[in-house]
N, C-alpha and C. Protein backbone atom coordinates (compact mmCIF):
# COMPACT_ATOMS: atom_id res chain seq x y z
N UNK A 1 118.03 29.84 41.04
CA UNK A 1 117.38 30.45 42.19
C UNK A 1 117.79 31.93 42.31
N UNK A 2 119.04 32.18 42.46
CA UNK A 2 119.74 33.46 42.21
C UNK A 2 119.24 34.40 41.66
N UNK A 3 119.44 33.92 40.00
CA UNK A 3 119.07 34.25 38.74
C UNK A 3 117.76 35.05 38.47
N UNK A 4 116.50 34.07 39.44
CA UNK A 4 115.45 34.03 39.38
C UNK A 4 115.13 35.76 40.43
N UNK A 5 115.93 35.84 41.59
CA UNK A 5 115.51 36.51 42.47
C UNK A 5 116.10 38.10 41.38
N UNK A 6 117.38 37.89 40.99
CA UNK A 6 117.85 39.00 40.10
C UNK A 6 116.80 39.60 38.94
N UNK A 7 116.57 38.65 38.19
CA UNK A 7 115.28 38.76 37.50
C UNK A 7 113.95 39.67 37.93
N UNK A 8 113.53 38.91 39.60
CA UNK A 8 112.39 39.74 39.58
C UNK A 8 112.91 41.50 40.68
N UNK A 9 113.57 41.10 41.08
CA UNK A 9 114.30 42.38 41.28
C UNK A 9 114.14 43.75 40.29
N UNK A 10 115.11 43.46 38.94
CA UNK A 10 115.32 44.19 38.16
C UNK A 10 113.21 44.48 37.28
N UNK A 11 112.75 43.34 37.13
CA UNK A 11 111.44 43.63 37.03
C UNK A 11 111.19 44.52 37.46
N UNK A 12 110.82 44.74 39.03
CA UNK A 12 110.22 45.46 40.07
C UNK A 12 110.88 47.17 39.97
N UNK A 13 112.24 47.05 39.85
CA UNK A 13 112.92 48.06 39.76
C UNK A 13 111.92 48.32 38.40
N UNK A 14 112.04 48.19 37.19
CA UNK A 14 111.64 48.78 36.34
C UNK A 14 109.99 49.41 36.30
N UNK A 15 109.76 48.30 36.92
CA UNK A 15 108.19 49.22 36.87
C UNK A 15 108.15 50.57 37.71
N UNK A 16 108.62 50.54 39.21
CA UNK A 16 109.05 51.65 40.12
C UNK A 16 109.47 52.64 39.14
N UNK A 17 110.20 52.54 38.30
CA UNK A 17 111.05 53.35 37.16
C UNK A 17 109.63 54.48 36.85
N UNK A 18 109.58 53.17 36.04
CA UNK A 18 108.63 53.88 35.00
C UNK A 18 106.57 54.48 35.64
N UNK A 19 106.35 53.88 37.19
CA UNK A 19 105.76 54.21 37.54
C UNK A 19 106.02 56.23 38.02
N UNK A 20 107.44 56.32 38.79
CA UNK A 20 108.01 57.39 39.29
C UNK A 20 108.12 58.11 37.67
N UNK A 21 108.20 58.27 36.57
CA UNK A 21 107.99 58.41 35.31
C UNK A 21 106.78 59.33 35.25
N UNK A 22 106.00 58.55 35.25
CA UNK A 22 104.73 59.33 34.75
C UNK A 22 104.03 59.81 35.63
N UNK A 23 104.35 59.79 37.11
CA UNK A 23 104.10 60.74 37.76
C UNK A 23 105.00 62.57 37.62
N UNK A 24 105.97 61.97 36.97
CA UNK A 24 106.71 63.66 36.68
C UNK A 24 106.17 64.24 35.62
N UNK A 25 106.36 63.38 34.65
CA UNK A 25 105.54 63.67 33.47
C UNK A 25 104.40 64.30 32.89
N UNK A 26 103.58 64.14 34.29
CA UNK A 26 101.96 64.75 34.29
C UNK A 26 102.51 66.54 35.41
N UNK A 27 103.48 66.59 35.46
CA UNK A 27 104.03 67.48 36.41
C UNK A 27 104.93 68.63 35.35
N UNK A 28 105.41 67.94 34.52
CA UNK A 28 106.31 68.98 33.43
C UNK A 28 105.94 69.52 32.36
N UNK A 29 105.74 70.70 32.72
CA UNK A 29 105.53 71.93 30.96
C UNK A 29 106.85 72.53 30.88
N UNK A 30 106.48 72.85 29.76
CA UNK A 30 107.25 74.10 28.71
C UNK A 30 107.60 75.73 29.58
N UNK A 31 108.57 76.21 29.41
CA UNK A 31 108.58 77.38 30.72
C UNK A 31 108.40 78.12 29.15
N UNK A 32 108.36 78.92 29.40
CA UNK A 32 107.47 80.38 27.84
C UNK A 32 107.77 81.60 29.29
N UNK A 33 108.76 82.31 28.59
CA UNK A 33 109.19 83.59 29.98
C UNK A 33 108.85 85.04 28.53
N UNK A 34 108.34 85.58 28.54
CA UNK A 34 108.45 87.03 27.96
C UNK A 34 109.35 88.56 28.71
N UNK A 35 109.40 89.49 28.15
CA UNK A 35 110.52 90.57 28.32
C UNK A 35 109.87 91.06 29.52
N UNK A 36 110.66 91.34 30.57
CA UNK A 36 109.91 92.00 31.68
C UNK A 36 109.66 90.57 32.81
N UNK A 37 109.63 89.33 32.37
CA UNK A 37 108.95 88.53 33.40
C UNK A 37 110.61 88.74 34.71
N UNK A 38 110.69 88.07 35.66
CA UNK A 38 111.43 87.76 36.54
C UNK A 38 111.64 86.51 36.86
N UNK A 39 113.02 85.49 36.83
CA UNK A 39 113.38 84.21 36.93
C UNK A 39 114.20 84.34 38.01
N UNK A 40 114.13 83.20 38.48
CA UNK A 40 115.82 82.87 39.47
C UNK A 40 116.56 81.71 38.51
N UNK A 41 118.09 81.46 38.85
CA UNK A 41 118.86 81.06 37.97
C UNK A 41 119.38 79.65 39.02
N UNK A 42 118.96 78.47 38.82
CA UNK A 42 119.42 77.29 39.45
C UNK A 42 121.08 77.22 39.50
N UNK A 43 121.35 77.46 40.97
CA UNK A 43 122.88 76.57 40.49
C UNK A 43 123.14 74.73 40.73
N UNK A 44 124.17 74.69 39.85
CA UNK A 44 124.97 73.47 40.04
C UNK A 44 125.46 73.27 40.93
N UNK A 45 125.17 72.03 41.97
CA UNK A 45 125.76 72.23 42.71
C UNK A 45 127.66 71.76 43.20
N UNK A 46 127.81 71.40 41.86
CA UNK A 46 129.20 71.28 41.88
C UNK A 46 130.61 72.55 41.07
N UNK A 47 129.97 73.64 40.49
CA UNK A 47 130.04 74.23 40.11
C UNK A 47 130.21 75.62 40.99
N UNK A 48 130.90 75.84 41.42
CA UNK A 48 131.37 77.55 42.22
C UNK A 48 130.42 77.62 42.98
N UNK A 49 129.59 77.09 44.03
CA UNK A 49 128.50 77.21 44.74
C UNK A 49 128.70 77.83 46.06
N UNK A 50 130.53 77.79 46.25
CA UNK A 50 131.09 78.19 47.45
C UNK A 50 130.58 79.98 47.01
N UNK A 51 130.86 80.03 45.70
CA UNK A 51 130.79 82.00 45.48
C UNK A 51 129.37 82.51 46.13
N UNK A 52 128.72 81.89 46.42
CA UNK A 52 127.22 82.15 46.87
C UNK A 52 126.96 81.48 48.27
N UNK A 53 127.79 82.34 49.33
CA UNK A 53 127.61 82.43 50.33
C UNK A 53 127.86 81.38 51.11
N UNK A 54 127.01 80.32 51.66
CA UNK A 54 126.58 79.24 52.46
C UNK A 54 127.12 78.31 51.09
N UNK A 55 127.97 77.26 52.20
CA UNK A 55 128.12 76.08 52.16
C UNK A 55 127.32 74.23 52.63
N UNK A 56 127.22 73.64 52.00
CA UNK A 56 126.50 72.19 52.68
C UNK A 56 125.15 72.02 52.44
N UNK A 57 124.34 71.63 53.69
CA UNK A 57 123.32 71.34 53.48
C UNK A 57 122.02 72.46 52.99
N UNK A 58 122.66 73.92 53.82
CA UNK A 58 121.40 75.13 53.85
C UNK A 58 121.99 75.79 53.00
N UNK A 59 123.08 75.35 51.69
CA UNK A 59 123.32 76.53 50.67
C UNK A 59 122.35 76.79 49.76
N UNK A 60 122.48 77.69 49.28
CA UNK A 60 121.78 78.14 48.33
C UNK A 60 121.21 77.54 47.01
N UNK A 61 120.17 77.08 46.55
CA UNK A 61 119.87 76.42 45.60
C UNK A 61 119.51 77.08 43.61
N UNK A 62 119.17 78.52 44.22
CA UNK A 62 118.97 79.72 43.06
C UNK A 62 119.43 81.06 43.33
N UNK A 63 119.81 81.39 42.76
CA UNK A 63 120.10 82.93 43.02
C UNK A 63 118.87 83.87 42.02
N UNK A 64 118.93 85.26 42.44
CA UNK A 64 118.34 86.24 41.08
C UNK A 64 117.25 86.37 42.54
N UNK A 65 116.14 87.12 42.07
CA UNK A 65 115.97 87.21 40.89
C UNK A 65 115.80 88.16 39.52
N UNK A 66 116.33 87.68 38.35
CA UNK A 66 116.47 88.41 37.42
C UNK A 66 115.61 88.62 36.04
N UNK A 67 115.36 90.05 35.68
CA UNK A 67 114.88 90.46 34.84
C UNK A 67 115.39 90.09 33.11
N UNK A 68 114.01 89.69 32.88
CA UNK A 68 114.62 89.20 31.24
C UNK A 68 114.26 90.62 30.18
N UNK A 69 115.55 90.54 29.46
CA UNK A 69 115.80 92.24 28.92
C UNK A 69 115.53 91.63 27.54
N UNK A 70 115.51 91.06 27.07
CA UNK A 70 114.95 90.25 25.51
C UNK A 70 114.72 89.09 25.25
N UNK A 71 114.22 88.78 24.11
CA UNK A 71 113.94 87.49 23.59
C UNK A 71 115.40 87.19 22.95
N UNK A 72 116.25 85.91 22.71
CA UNK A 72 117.11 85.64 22.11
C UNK A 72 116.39 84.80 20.81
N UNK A 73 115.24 83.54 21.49
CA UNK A 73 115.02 82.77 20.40
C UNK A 73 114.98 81.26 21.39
N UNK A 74 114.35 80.30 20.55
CA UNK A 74 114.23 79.05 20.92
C UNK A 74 115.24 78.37 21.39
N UNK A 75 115.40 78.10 22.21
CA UNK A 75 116.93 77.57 22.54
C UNK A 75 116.58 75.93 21.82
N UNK A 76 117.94 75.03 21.37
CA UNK A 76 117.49 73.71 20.77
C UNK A 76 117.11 72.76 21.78
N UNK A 77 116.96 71.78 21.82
CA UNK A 77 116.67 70.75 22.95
C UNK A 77 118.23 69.89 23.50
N UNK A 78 118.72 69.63 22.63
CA UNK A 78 120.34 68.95 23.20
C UNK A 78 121.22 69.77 23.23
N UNK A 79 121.31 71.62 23.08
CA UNK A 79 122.40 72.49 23.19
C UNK A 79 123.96 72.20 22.97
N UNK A 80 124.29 71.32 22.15
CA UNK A 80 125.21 71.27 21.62
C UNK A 80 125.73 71.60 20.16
N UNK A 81 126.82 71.45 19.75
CA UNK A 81 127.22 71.86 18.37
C UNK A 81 128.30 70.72 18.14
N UNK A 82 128.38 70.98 17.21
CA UNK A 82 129.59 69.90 16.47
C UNK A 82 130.77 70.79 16.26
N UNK A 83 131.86 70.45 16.57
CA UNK A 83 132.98 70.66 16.26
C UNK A 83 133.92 69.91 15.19
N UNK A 84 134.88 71.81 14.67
CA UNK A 84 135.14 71.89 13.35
C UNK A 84 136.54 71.73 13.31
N UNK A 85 137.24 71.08 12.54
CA UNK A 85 138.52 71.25 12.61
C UNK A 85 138.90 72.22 11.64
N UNK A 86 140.42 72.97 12.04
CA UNK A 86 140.83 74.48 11.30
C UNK A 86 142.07 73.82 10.47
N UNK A 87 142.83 73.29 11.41
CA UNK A 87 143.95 72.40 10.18
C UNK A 87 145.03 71.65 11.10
N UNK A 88 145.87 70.71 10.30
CA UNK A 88 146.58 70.13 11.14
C UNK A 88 147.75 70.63 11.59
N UNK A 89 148.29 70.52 12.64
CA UNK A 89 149.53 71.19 13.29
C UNK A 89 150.93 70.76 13.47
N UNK A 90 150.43 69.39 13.55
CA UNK A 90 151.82 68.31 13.50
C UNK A 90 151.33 66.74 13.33
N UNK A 91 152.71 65.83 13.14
CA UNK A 91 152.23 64.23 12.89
C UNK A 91 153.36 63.71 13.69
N UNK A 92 152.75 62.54 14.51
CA UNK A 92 153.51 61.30 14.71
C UNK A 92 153.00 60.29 15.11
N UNK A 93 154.50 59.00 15.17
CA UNK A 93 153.61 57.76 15.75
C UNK A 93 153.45 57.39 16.92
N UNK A 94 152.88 56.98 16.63
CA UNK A 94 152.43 55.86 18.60
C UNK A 94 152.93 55.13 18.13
N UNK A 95 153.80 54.33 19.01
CA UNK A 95 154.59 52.86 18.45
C UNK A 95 153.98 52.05 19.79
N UNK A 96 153.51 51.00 19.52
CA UNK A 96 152.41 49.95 20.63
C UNK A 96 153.51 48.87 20.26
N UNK A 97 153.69 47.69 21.07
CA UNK A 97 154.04 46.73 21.40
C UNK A 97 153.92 45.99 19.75
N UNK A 98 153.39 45.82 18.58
CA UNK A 98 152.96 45.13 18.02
C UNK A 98 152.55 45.87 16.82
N UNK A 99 152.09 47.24 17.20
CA UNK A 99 151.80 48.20 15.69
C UNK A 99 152.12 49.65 15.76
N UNK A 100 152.13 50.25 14.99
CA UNK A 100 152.41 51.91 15.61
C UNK A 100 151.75 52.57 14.53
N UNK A 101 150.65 53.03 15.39
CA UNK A 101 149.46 54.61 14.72
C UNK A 101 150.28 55.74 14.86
N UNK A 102 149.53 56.23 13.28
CA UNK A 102 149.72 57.26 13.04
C UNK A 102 148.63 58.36 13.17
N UNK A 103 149.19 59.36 14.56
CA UNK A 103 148.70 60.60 14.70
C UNK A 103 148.79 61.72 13.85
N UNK A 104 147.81 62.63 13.76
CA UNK A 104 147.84 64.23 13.94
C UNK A 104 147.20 65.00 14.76
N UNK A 105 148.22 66.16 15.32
CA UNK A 105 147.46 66.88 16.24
C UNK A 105 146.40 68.01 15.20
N UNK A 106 145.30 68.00 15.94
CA UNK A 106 144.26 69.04 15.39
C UNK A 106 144.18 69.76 16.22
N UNK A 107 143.81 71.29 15.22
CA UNK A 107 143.55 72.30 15.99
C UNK A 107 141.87 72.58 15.65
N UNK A 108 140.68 72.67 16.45
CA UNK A 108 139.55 72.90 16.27
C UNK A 108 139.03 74.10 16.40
N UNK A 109 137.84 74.36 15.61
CA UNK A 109 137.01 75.85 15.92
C UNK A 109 137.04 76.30 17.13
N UNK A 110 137.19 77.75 17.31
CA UNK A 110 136.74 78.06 18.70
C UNK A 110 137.75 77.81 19.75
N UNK A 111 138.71 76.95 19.76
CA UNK A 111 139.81 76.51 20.44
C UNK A 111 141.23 77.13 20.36
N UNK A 112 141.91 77.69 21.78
CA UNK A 112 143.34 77.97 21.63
C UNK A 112 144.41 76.82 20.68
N UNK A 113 145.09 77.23 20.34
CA UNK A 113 146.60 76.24 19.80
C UNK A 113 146.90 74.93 21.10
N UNK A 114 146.68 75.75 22.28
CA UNK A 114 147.20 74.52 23.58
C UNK A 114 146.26 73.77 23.67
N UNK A 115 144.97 73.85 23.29
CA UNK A 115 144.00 72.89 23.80
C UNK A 115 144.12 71.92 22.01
N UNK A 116 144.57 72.00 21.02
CA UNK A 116 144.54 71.14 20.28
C UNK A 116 145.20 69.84 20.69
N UNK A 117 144.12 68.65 19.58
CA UNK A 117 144.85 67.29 20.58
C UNK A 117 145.09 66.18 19.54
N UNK A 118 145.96 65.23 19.91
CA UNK A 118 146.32 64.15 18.80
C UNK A 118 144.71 63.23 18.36
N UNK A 119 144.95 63.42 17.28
CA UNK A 119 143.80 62.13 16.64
C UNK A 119 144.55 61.29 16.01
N UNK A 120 143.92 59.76 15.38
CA UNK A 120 144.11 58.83 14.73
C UNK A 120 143.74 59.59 13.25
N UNK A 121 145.19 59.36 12.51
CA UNK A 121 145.31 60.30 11.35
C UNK A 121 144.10 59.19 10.11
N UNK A 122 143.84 58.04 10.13
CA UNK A 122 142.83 57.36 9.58
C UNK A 122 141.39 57.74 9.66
N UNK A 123 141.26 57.90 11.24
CA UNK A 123 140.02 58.52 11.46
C UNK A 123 139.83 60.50 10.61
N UNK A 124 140.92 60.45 10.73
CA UNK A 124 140.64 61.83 10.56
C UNK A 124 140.54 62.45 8.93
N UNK A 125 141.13 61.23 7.86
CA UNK A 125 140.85 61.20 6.55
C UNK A 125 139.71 60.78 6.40
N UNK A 126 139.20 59.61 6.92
CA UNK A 126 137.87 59.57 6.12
C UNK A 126 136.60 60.36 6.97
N UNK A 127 136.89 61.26 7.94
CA UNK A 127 135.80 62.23 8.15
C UNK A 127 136.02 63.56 7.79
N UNK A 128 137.55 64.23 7.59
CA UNK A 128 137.53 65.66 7.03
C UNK A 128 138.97 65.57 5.82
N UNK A 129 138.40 64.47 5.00
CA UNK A 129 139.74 64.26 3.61
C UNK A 129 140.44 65.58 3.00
N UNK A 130 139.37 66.78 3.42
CA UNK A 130 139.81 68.23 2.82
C UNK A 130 141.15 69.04 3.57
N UNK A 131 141.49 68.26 4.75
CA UNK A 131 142.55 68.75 5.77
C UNK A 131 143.73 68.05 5.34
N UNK A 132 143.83 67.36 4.10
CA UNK A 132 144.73 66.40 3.85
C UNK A 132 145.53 67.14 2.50
């Protein structure tokens, strides 16, 4: 009976889903800005939002607005990169109740010496064997 009500619940939820879906969907393009146009810049709102004046409910949602001074280029769709390791810095073990791994700390691209961090020295041979 439970089961049954959970069931059509999560049903219902999903269609709502996917109904609220394709109503955005028919709502979202591509932004295409050229040199000279004028944008405002969304903030986060968990992110320094206090620096922009008003706090709570009536703060500020964009700032600008600002003039675009060039083209950079396509930005990618997931804006991330992969990170590189530069070399290893030190080794030890974790000793666990029952087994003890063996670490190395890595130091990565782009990264201070303090922000390098221990990995599982196994994992870390069979994805970069050349640091070995």
């Amino acid at each position: 009976m439970t089961t049954d009500k959970i069931h059509l619940i999560r049903e219902r939820l999903k269609t709502a889903q996917s109904r609220q879906k394709s109503y955005a969907d028919v709502r979202r393009r591509d932004l295409k800005f050229s040199v000279g146009d004028q944008d405002f810049l969304k903030l986060s709102p968990w992110k320094g939002i206090v620096r922009f004046e008003k706090r709570g409910k009536l703060s500020p949602r964009f700032i600008g607005a600002y003039k675009i001074t060039e083209k950079v280029g396509p930005l990618e769709e997931h804006l991330t990169y992969e990170e590189q390791p530069v070399e290893i810095l030190d080794r030890r073990d974790q000793v666990l109740r029952t087994k003890t791994i063996p670490l190395v700390k890595v130091l990565w691209r782009n990264h201070a010496v303090e922000e390098a961090i221990w990995e599982p020295e196994e994992q870390m041979r069979a994805q970069y064997p050349h640091l070995f």
